[in-house]
N, C-alpha and C. Protein backbone atom coordinates (compact mmCIF):
# COMPACT_ATOMS: atom_id res chain seq x y z
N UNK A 1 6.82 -41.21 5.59
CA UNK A 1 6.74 -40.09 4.67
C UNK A 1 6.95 -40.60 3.24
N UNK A 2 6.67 -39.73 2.44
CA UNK A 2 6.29 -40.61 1.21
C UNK A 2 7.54 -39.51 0.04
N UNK A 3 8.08 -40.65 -1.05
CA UNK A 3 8.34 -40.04 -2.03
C UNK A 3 8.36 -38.53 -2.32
N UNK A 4 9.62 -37.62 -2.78
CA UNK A 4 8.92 -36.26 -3.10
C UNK A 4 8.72 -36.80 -4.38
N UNK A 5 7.91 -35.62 -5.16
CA UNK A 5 7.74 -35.72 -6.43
C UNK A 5 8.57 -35.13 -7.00
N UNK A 6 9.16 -36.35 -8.70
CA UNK A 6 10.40 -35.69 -9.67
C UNK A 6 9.51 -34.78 -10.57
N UNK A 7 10.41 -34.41 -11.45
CA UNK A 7 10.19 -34.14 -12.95
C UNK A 7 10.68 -35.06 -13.65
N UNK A 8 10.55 -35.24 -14.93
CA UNK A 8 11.53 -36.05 -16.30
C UNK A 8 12.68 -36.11 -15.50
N UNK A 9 12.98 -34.51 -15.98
CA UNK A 9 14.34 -34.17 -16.21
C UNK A 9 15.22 -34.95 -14.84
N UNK A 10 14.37 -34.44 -13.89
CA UNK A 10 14.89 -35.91 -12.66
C UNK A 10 14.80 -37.29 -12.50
N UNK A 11 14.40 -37.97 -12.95
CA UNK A 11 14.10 -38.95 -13.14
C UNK A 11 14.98 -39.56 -14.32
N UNK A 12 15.14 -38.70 -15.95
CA UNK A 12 16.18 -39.41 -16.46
C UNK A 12 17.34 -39.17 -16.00
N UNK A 13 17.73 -38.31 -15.19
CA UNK A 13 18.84 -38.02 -14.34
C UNK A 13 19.01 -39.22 -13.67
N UNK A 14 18.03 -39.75 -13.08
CA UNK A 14 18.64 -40.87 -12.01
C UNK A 14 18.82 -41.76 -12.64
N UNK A 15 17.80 -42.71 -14.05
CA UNK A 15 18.63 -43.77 -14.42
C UNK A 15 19.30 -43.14 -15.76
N UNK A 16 19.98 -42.29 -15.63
CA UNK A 16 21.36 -42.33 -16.99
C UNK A 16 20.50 -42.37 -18.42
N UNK A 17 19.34 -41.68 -18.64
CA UNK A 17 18.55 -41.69 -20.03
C UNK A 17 18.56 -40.24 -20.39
N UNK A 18 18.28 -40.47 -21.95
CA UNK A 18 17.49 -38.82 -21.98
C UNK A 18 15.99 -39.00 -21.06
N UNK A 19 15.49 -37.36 -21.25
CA UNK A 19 14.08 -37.09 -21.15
C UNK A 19 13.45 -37.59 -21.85
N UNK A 20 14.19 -37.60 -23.31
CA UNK A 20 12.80 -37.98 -24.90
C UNK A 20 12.68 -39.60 -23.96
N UNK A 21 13.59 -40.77 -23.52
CA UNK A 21 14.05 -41.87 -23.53
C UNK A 21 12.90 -42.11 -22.37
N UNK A 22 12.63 -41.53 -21.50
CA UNK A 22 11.78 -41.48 -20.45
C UNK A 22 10.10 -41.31 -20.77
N UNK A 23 9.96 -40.53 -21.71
CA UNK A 23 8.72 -40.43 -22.61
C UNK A 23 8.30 -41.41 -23.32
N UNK A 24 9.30 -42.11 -23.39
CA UNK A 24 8.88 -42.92 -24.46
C UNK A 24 8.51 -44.35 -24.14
N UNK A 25 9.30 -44.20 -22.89
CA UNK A 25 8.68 -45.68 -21.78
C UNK A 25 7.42 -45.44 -21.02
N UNK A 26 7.00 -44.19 -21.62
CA UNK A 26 5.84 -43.98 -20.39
C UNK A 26 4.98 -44.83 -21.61
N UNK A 27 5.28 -44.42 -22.78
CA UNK A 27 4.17 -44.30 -23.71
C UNK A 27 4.28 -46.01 -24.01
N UNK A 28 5.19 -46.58 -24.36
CA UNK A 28 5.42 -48.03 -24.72
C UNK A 28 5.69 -48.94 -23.79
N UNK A 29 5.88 -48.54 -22.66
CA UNK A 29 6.51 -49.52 -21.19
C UNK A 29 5.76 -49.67 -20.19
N UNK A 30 5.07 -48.55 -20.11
CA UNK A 30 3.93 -48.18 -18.90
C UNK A 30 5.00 -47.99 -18.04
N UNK A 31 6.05 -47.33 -17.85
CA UNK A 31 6.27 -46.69 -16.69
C UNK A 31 5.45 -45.80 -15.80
N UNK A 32 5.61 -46.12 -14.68
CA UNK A 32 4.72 -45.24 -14.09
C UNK A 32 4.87 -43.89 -13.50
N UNK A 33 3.77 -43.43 -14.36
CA UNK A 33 4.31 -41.73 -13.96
C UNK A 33 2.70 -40.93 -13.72
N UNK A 34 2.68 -40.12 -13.08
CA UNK A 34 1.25 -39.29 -13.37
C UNK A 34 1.56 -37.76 -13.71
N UNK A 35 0.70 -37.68 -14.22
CA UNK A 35 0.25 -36.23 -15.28
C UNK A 35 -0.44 -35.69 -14.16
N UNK A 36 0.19 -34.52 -13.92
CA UNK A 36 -0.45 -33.28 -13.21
C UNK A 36 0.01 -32.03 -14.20
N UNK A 37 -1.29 -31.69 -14.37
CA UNK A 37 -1.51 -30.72 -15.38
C UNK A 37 -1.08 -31.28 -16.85
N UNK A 38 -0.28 -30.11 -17.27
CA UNK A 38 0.74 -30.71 -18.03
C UNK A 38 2.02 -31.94 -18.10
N UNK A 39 2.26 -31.46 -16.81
CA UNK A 39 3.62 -32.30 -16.23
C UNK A 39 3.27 -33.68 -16.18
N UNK A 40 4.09 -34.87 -16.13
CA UNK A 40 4.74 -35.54 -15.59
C UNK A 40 5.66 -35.81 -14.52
N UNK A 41 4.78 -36.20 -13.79
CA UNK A 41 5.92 -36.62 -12.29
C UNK A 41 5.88 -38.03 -11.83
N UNK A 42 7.08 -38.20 -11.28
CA UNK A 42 7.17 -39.32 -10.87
C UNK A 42 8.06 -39.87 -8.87
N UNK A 43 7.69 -40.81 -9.00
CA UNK A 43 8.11 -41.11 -7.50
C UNK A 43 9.18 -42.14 -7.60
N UNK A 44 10.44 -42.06 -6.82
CA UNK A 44 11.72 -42.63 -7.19
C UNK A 44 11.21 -44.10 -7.16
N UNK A 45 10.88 -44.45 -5.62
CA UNK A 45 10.32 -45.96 -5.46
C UNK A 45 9.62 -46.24 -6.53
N UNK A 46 8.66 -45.56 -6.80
CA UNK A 46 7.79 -46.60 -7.86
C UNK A 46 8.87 -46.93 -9.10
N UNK A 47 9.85 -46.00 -9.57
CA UNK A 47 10.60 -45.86 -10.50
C UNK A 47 11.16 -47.03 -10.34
N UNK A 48 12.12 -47.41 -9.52
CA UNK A 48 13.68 -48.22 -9.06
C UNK A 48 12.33 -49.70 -8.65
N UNK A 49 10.83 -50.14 -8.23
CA UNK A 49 10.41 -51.00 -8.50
C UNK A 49 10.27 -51.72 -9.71
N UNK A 50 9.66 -50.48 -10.58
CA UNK A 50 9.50 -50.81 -12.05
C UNK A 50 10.71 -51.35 -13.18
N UNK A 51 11.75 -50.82 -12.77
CA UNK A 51 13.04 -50.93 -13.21
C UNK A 51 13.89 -52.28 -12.76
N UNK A 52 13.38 -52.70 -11.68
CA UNK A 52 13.82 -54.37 -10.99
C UNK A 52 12.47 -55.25 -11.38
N UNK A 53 11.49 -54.90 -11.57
CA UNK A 53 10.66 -56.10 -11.84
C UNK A 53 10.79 -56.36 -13.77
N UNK A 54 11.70 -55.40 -14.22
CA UNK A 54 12.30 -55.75 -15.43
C UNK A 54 11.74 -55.92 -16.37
N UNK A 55 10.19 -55.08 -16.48
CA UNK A 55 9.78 -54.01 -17.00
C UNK A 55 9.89 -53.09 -17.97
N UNK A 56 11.39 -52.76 -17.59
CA UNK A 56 11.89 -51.26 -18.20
C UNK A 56 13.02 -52.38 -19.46
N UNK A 57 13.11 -53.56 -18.77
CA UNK A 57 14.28 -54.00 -19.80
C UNK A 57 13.50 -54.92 -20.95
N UNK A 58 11.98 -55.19 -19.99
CA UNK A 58 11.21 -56.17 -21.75
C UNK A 58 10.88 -54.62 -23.18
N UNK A 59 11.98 -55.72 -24.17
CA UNK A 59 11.89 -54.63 -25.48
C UNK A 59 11.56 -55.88 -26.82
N UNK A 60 11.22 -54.97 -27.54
CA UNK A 60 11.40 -55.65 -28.97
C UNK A 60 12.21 -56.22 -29.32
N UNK A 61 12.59 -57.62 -29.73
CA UNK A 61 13.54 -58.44 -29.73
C UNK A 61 14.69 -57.74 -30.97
N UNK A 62 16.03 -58.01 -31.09
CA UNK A 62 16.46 -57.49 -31.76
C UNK A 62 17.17 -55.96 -31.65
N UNK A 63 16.24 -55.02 -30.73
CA UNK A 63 16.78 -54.10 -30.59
C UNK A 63 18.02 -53.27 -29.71
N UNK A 64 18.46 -54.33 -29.79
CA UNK A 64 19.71 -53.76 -28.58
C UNK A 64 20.98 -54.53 -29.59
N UNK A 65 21.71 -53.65 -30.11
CA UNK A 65 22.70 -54.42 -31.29
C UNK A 65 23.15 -55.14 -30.74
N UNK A 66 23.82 -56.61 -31.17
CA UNK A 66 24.90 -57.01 -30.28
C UNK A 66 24.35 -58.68 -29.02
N UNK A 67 22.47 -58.26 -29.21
CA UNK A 67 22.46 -59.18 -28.36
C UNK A 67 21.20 -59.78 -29.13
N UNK A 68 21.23 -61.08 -28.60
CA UNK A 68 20.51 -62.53 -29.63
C UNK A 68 19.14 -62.00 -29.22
């Protein structure tokens, strides 16, 4: 059986983000999410893959205060 489908609002729930914070990886990270209709939904697995193949942690150098 497969994944139910989240919302945002579930999804930044599970990893500890805002919603805006979740939007914004769709748009700059390629998280993976699909658009039905309006919405955004997403599937935990694909989430918690994307998030270990470390993905979610390649950023613009510099932007995390504190680290080289």
């Amino acid at each position: 059986m497969s994944d139910p489908w989240l919302s945002a609002d579930d999804i930044a729930s599970h990893l500890g983000v805002t919603k805006d914070t979740v939007y914004a990886w769709i748009a700059d990270k390629g998280m993976p999410a699909h658009k039905v209709g309006r919405l955004w939904k997403f599937q935990v697995s694909e989430i918690d893959e994307w998030v270990r193949s470390g993905q979610a942690a390649a950023s613009d150098e510099g932007s995390v205060p504190g680290r080289a």
